[in-house]
Protein backbone atom coordinates (compact mmCIF):
# COMPACT_ATOMS: atom_id res chain seq x y z
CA UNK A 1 57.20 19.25 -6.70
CA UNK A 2 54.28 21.11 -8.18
CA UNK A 3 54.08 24.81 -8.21
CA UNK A 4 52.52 27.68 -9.97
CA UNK A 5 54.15 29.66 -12.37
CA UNK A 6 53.68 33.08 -12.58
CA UNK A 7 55.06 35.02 -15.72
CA UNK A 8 54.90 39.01 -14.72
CA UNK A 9 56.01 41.54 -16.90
CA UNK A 10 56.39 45.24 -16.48
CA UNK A 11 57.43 43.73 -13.04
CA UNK A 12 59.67 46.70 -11.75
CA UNK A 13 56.50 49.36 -11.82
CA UNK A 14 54.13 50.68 -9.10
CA UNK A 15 51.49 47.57 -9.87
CA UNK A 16 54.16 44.94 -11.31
CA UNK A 17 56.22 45.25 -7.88
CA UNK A 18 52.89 44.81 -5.89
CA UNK A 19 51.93 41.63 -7.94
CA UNK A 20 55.31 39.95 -7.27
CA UNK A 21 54.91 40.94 -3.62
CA UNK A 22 51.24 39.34 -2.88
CA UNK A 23 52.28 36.50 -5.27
CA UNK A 24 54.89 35.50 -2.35
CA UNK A 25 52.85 36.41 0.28
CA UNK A 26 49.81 33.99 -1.34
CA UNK A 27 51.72 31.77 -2.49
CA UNK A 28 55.12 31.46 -0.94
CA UNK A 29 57.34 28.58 -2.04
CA UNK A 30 54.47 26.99 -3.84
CA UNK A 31 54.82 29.64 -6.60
CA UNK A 32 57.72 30.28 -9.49
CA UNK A 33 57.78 33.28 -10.77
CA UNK A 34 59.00 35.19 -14.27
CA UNK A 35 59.46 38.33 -13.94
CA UNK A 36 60.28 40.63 -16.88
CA UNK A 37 61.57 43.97 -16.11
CA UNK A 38 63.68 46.60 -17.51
CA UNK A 39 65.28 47.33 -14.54
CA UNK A 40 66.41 44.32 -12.91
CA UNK A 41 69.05 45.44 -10.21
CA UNK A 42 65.73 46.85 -8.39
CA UNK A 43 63.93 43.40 -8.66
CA UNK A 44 66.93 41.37 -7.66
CA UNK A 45 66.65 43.86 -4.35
CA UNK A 46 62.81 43.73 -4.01
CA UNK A 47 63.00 39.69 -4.29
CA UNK A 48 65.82 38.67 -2.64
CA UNK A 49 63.99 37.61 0.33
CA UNK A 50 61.17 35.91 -1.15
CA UNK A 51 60.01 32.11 -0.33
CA UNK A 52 58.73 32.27 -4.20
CA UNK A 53 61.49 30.76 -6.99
CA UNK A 54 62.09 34.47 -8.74
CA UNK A 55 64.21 34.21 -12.11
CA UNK A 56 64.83 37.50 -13.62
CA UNK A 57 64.83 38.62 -17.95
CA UNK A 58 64.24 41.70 -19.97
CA UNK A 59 62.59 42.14 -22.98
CA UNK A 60 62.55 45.18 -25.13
CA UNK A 61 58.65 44.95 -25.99
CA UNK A 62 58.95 48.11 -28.49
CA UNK A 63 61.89 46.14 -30.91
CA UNK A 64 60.55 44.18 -33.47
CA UNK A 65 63.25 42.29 -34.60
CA UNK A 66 63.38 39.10 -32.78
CA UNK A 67 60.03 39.77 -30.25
CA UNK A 68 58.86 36.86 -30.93
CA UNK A 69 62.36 34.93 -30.38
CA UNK A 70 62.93 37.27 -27.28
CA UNK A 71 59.46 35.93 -25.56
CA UNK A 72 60.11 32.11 -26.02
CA UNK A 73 63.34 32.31 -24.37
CA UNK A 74 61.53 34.36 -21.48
CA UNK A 75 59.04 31.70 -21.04
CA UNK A 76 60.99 28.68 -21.05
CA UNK A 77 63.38 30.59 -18.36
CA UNK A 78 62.50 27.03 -16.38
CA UNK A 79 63.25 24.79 -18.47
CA UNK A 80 62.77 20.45 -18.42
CA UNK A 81 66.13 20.18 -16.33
CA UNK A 82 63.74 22.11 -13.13
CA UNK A 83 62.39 18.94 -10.76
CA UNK A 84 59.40 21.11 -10.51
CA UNK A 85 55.62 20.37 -12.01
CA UNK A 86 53.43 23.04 -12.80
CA UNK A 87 50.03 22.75 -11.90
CA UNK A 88 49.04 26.28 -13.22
CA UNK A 89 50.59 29.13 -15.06
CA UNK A 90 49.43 32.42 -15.54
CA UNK A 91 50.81 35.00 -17.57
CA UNK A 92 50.21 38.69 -16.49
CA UNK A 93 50.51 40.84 -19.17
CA UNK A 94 51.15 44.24 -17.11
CA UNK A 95 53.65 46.36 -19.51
CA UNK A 96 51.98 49.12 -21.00
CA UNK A 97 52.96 53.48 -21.38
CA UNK A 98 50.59 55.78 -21.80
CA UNK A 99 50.58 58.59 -24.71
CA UNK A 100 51.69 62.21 -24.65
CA UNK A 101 48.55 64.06 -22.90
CA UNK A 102 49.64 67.30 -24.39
CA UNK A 103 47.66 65.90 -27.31
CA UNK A 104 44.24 65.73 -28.61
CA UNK A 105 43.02 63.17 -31.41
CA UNK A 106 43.49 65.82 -34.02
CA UNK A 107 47.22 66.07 -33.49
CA UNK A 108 48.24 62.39 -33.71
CA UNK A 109 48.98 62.45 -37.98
CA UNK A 110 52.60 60.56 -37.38
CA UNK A 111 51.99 56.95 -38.50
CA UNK A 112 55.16 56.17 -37.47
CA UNK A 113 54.57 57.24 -33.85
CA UNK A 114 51.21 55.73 -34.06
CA UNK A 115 52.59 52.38 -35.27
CA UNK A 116 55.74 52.49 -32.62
CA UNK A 117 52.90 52.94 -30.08
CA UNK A 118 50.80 49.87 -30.40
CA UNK A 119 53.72 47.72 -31.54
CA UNK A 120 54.39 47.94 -27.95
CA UNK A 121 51.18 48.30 -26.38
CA UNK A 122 49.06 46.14 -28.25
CA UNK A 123 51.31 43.55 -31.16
CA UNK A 124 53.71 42.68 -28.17
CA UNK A 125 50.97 41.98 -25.99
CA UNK A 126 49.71 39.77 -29.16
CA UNK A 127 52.77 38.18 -29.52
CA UNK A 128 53.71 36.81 -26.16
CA UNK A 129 50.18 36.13 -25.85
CA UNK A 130 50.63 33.74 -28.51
CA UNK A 131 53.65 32.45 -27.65
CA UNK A 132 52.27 31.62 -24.23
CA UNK A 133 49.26 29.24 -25.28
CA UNK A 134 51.50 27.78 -27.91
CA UNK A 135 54.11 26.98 -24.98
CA UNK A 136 51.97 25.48 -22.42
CA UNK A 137 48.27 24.69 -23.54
CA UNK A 138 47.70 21.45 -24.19
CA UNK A 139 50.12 20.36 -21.50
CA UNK A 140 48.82 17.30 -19.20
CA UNK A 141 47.76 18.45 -16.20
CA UNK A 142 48.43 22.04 -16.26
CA UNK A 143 45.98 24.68 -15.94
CA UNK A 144 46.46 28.01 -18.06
CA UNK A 145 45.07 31.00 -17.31
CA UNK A 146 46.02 34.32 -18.93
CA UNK A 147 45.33 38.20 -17.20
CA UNK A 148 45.29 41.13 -19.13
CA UNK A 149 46.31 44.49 -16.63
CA UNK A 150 43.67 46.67 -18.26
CA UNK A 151 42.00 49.89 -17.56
CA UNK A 152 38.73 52.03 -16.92
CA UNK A 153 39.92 53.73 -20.25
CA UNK A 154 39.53 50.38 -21.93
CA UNK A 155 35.65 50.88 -22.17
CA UNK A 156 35.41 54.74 -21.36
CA UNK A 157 37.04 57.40 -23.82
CA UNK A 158 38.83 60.14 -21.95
CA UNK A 159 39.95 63.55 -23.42
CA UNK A 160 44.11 63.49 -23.76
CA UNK A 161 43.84 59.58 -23.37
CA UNK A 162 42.95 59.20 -26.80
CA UNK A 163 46.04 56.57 -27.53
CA UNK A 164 46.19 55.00 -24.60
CA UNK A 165 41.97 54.04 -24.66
CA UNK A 166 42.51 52.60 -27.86
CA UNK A 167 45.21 50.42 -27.03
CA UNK A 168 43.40 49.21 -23.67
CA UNK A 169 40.10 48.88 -25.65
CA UNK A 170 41.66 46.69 -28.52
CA UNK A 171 43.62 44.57 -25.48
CA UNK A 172 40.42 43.70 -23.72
CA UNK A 173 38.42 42.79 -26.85
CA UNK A 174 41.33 40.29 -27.74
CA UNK A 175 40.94 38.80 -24.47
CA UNK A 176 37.22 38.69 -24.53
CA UNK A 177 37.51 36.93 -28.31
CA UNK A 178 40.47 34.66 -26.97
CA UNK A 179 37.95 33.66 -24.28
CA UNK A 180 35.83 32.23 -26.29
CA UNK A 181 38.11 30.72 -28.75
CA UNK A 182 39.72 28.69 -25.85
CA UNK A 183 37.14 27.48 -23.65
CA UNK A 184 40.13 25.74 -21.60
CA UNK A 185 42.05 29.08 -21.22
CA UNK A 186 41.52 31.31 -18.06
CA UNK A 187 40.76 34.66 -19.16
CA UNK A 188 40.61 37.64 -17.11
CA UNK A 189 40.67 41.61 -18.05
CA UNK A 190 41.81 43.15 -14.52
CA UNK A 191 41.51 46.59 -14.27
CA UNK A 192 43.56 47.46 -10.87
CA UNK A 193 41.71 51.09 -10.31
CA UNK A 194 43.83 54.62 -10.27
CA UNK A 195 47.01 53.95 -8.57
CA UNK A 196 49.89 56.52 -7.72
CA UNK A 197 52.35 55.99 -10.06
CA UNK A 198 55.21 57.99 -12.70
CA UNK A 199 52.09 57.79 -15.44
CA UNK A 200 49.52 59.02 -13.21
CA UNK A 201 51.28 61.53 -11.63
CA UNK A 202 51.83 63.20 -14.85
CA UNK A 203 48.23 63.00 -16.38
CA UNK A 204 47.65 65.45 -13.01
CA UNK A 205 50.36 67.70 -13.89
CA UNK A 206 50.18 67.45 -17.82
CA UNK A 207 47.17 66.02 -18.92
CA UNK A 208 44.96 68.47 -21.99
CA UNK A 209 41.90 67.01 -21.03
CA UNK A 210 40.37 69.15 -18.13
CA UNK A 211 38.15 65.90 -16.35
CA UNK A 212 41.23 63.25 -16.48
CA UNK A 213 43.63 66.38 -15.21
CA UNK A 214 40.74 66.97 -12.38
CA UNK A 215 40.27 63.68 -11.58
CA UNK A 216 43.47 62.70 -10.65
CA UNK A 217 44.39 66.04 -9.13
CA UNK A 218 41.58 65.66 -6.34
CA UNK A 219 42.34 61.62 -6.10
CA UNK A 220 45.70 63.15 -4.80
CA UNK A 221 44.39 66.46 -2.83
CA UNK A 222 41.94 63.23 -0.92
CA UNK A 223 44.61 60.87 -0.87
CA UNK A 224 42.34 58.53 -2.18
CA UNK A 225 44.77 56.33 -4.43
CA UNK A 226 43.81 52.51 -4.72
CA UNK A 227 46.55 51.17 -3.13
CA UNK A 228 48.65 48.46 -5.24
CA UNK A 229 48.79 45.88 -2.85
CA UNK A 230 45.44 45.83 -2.32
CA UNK A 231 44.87 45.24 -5.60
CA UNK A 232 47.26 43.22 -6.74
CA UNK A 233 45.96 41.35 -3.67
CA UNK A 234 42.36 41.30 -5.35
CA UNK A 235 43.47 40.29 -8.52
CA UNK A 236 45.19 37.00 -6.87
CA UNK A 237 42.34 36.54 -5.18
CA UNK A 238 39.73 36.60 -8.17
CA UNK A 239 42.26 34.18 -10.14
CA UNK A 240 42.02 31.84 -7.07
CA UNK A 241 38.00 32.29 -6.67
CA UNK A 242 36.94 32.03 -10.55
CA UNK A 243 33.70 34.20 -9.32
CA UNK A 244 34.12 35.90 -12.93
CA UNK A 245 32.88 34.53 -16.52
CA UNK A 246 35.80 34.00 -18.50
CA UNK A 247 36.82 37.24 -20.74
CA UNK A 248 34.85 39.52 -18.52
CA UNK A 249 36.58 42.32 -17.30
CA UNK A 250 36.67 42.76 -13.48
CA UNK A 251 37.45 46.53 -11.87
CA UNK A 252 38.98 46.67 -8.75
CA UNK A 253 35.91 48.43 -7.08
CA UNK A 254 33.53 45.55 -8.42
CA UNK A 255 32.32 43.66 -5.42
């Protein structure tokens, strides 16, 4: 039986839950999914229904003993004793945190913090990344396309974002370079819009940097929140369409 096989992670957030969702709705039993979530129990709940094959892991992306270990086992979740060919898989690489937005450029001297931060923001992302292509490129018949969740801040600096922009910035160039070091790879940078969720409720409450504070202050005084199904919905639907040059990076209020 051939299938696609979806490998989520950061699955149990605001966008992550929405991707699982519109991947069963798309796709329905003709999709297998991965998804990789700290908090399983609410997963097991959200999926328990679902015409989609759902198997459930965690990885610790900020340990680095044993990351790269900890993402082979993840992918090979369905392993050669599954009756089931995949046609595609696609890896969404959705986990990400944002920094403290207390904080301006000036006041980030801790290497250690600094180092902590894109281990698990950027070197994980690397790493399973890797993994990935080494696990299934090259396999007969089987399409591979990787997404990277990205962001607005990837290409635009924002005041109290300072972290965060870099991390998003270095994650879409190494997409955009992986794009054209694999012409056979998928690539897409998706960046899924301001959504309400735990990180962007607090850059309205806490954020330093008077435009990102305003911003998403009014976003939520309008009610005016992308909506994650919508875009998760979008994002499926670009994969499916291929209307994007491979490495590009494609917002969700492109048309």
């Amino acid at each position: 039986m051939s299938k696609i096989l979806f490998i989520v992670t950061g699955a149990s957030g605001g966008f992550g839950s929405a991707i699982l969702r519109q991947i069963n709705t798309l796709h329905g039993a003709d999709a297998a999914i991965i998804a990789c979530t700290r908090n399983q129990e609410t997963v097991a709940e959200l999926t328990k229904d679902f015409l989609s094959v759902v198997k459930l892991t965690s990885v610790d992306f900020s340990q680095r003993e044993g990351i790269k270990e900890r993402c082979v086992s993840m992918l090979q979740l369905f392993g050669d004793d599954d009756e089931t060919y995949f046609s595609e898989v696609v890896l969404v690489n959705n986990h990400a945190s944002a920094n403290d937005v207390k904080r301006l450029v000036a006041e980030y001297d801790d290497y250690q913090e600094l180092d902590d931060y894109m281990f698990l923001n950027f070197t994980s992302f690397q790493v399973l990344t890797a993994v990935f292509l080494k696990e299934f490129r090259g396999r007969e018949g089987t399409a591979v396309s990787v997404i990277n969740v990205s962001s607005l801040a990837s290409i635009v600096g924002m005041s109290s974002l300072s972290i965060y922009c870099a991390g998003k910035g270095a994650r879409m160039m190494l997409y955009k370079t992986l794009a054209g070091e694999y012409p056979d790879v998928n690539v897409l940078n998706y960046s899924p819009g301001p959504m309400l969720t735990a990180m962007t409720s607090n850059f309205s409450t806490d954020s330093v940097g008077p435009m990102v504070k305003d911003f998403f202050v009014d976003l939520a005084a309008k009610n005016s929140y992308v909506d994650p199904d919508e875009s998760a919905k979008k994002m499926l639907d670009l994969l499916k369409e291929r209307k994007y040059k491979s490495g590009d990076q494609v917002d969700f209020y492109d048309r």
